[in-house]
C-alpha atoms as a PDB file:
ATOM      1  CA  UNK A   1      43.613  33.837  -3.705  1.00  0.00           C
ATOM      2  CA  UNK A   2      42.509  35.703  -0.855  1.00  0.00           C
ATOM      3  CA  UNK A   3      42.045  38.247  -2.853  1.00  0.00           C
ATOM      4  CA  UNK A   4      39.855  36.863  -5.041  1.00  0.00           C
ATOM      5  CA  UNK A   5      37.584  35.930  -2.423  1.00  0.00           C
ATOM      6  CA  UNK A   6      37.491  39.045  -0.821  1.00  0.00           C
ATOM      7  CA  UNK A   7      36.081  40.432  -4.114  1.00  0.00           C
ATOM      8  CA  UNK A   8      34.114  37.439  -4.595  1.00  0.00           C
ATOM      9  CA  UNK A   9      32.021  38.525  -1.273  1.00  0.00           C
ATOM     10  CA  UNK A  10      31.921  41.984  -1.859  1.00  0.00           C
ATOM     11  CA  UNK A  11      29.955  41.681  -5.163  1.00  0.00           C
ATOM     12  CA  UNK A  12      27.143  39.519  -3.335  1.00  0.00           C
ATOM     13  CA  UNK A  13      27.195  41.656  -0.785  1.00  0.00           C
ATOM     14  CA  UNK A  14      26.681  44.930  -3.380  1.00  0.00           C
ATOM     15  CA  UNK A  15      24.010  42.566  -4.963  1.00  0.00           C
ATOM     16  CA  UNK A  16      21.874  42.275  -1.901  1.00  0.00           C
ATOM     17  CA  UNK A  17      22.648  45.664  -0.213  1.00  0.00           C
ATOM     18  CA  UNK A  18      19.147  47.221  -1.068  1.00  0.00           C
ATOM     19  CA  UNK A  19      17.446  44.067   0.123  1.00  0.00           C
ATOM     20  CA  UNK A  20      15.373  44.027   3.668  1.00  0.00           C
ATOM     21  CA  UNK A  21      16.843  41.581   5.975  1.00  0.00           C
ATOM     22  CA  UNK A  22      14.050  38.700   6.434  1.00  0.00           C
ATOM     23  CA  UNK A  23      12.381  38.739   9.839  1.00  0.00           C
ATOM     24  CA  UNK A  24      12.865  35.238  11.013  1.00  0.00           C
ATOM     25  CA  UNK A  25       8.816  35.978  12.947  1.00  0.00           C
ATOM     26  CA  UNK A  26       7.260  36.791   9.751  1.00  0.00           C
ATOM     27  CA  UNK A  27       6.590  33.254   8.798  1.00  0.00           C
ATOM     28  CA  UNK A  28       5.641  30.787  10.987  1.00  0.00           C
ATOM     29  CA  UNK A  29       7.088  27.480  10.679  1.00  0.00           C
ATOM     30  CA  UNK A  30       4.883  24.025  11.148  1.00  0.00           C
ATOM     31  CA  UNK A  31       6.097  21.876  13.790  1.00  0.00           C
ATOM     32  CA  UNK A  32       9.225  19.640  11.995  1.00  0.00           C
ATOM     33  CA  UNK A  33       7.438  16.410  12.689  1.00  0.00           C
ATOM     34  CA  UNK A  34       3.858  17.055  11.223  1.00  0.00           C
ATOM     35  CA  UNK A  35       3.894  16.373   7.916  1.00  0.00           C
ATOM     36  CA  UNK A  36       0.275  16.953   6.235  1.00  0.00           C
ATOM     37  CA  UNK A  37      -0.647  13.383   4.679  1.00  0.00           C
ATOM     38  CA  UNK A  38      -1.829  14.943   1.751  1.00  0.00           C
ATOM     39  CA  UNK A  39       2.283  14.970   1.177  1.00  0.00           C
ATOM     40  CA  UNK A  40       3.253  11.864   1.923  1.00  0.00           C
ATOM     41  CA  UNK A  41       3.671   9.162  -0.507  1.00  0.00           C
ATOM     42  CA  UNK A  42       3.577   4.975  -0.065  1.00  0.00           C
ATOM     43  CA  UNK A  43       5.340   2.078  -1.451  1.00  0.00           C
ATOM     44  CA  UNK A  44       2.702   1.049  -3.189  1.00  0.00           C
ATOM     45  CA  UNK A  45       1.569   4.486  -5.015  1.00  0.00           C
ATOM     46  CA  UNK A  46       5.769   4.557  -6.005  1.00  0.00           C
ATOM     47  CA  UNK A  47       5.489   1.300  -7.584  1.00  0.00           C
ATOM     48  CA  UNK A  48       2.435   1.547  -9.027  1.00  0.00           C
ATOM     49  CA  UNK A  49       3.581   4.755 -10.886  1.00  0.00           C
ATOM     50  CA  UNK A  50       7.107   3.325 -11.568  1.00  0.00           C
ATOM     51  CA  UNK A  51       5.329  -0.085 -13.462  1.00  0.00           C
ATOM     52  CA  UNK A  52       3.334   2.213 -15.248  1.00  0.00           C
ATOM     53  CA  UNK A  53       5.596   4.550 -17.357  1.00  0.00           C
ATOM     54  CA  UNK A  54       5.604   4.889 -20.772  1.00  0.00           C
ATOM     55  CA  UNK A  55       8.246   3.577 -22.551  1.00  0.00           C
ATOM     56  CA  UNK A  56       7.645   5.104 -25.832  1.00  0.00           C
ATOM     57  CA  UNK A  57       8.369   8.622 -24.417  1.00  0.00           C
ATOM     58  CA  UNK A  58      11.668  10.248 -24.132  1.00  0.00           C
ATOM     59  CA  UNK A  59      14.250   9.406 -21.025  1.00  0.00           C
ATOM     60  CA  UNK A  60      14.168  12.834 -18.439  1.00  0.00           C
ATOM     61  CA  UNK A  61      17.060  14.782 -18.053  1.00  0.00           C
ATOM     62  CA  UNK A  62      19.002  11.368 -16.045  1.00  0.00           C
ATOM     63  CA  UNK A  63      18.589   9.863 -19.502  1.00  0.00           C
ATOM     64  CA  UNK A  64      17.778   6.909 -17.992  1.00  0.00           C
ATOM     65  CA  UNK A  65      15.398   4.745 -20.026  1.00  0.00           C
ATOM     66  CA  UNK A  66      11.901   4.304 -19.724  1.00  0.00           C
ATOM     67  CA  UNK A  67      11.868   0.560 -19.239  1.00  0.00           C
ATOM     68  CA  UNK A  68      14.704  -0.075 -16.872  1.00  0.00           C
ATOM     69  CA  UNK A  69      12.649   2.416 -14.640  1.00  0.00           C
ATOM     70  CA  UNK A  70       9.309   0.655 -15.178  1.00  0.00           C
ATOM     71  CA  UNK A  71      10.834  -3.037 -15.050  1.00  0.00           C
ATOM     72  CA  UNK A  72      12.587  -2.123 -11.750  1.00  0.00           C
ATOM     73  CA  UNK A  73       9.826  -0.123 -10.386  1.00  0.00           C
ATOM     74  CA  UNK A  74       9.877  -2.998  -7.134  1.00  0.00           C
ATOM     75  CA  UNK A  75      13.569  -2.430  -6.980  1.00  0.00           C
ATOM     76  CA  UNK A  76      13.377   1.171  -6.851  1.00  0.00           C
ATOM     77  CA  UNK A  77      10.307   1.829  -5.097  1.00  0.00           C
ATOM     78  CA  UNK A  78      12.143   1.635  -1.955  1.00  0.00           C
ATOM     79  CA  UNK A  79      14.349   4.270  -2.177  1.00  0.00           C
ATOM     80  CA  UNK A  80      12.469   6.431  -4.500  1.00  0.00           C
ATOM     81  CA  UNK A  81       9.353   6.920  -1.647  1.00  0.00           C
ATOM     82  CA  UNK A  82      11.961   7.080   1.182  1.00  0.00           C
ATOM     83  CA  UNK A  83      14.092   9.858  -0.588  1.00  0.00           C
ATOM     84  CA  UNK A  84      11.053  12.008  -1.280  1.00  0.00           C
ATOM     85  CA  UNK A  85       9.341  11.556   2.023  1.00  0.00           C
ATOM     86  CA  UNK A  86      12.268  12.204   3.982  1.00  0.00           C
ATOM     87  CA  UNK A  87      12.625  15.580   1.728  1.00  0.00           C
ATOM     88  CA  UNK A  88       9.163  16.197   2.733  1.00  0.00           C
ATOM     89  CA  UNK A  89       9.820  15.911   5.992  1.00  0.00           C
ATOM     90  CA  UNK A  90      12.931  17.910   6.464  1.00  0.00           C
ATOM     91  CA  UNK A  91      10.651  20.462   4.383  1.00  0.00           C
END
């Protein structure tokens, strides 16, 4: 097994071998805790766009249905706008 590992990491190292390392100064970061607002989303713009989905197109890739999303859309509101803000904020 060890084995296998060690030539596991010695074709990802070959991969990247001609690569320049990144310079951790090249791109400066924004403060963690400003988030532009332009990025942030409310409850109420989640649930609006939840209630409002069309149920006569196809499911996403989830394949969950159209309708339970838009006849839940105050159940999952919630979670939906804290899971993407937090993303957001942890960038």
């Amino acid at each position: 097994m060890q084995a296998l590992a060690d030539r596991v990491n010695r074709f990802f190292q070959g991969v990247a071998a001609d690569l320049n390392p990144l310079d951790d100064n090249s791109t400066p970061l924004p403060p963690p805790d400003v988030v532009p607002d332009e990025f942030v989303i409310s409850l109420e713009d989640v649930e609006r766009k939840l209630s409002h989905i069309n149920v006569h197109k196809a499911p996403g890739p989830d394949s969950l249905p159209n309708w339970l999303l838009r006849d839940s859309a105050s159940h999952l509101a919630g979670p939906v706008c804290a899971i993407y803000n937090a993303s957001v904020h942890e960038g």
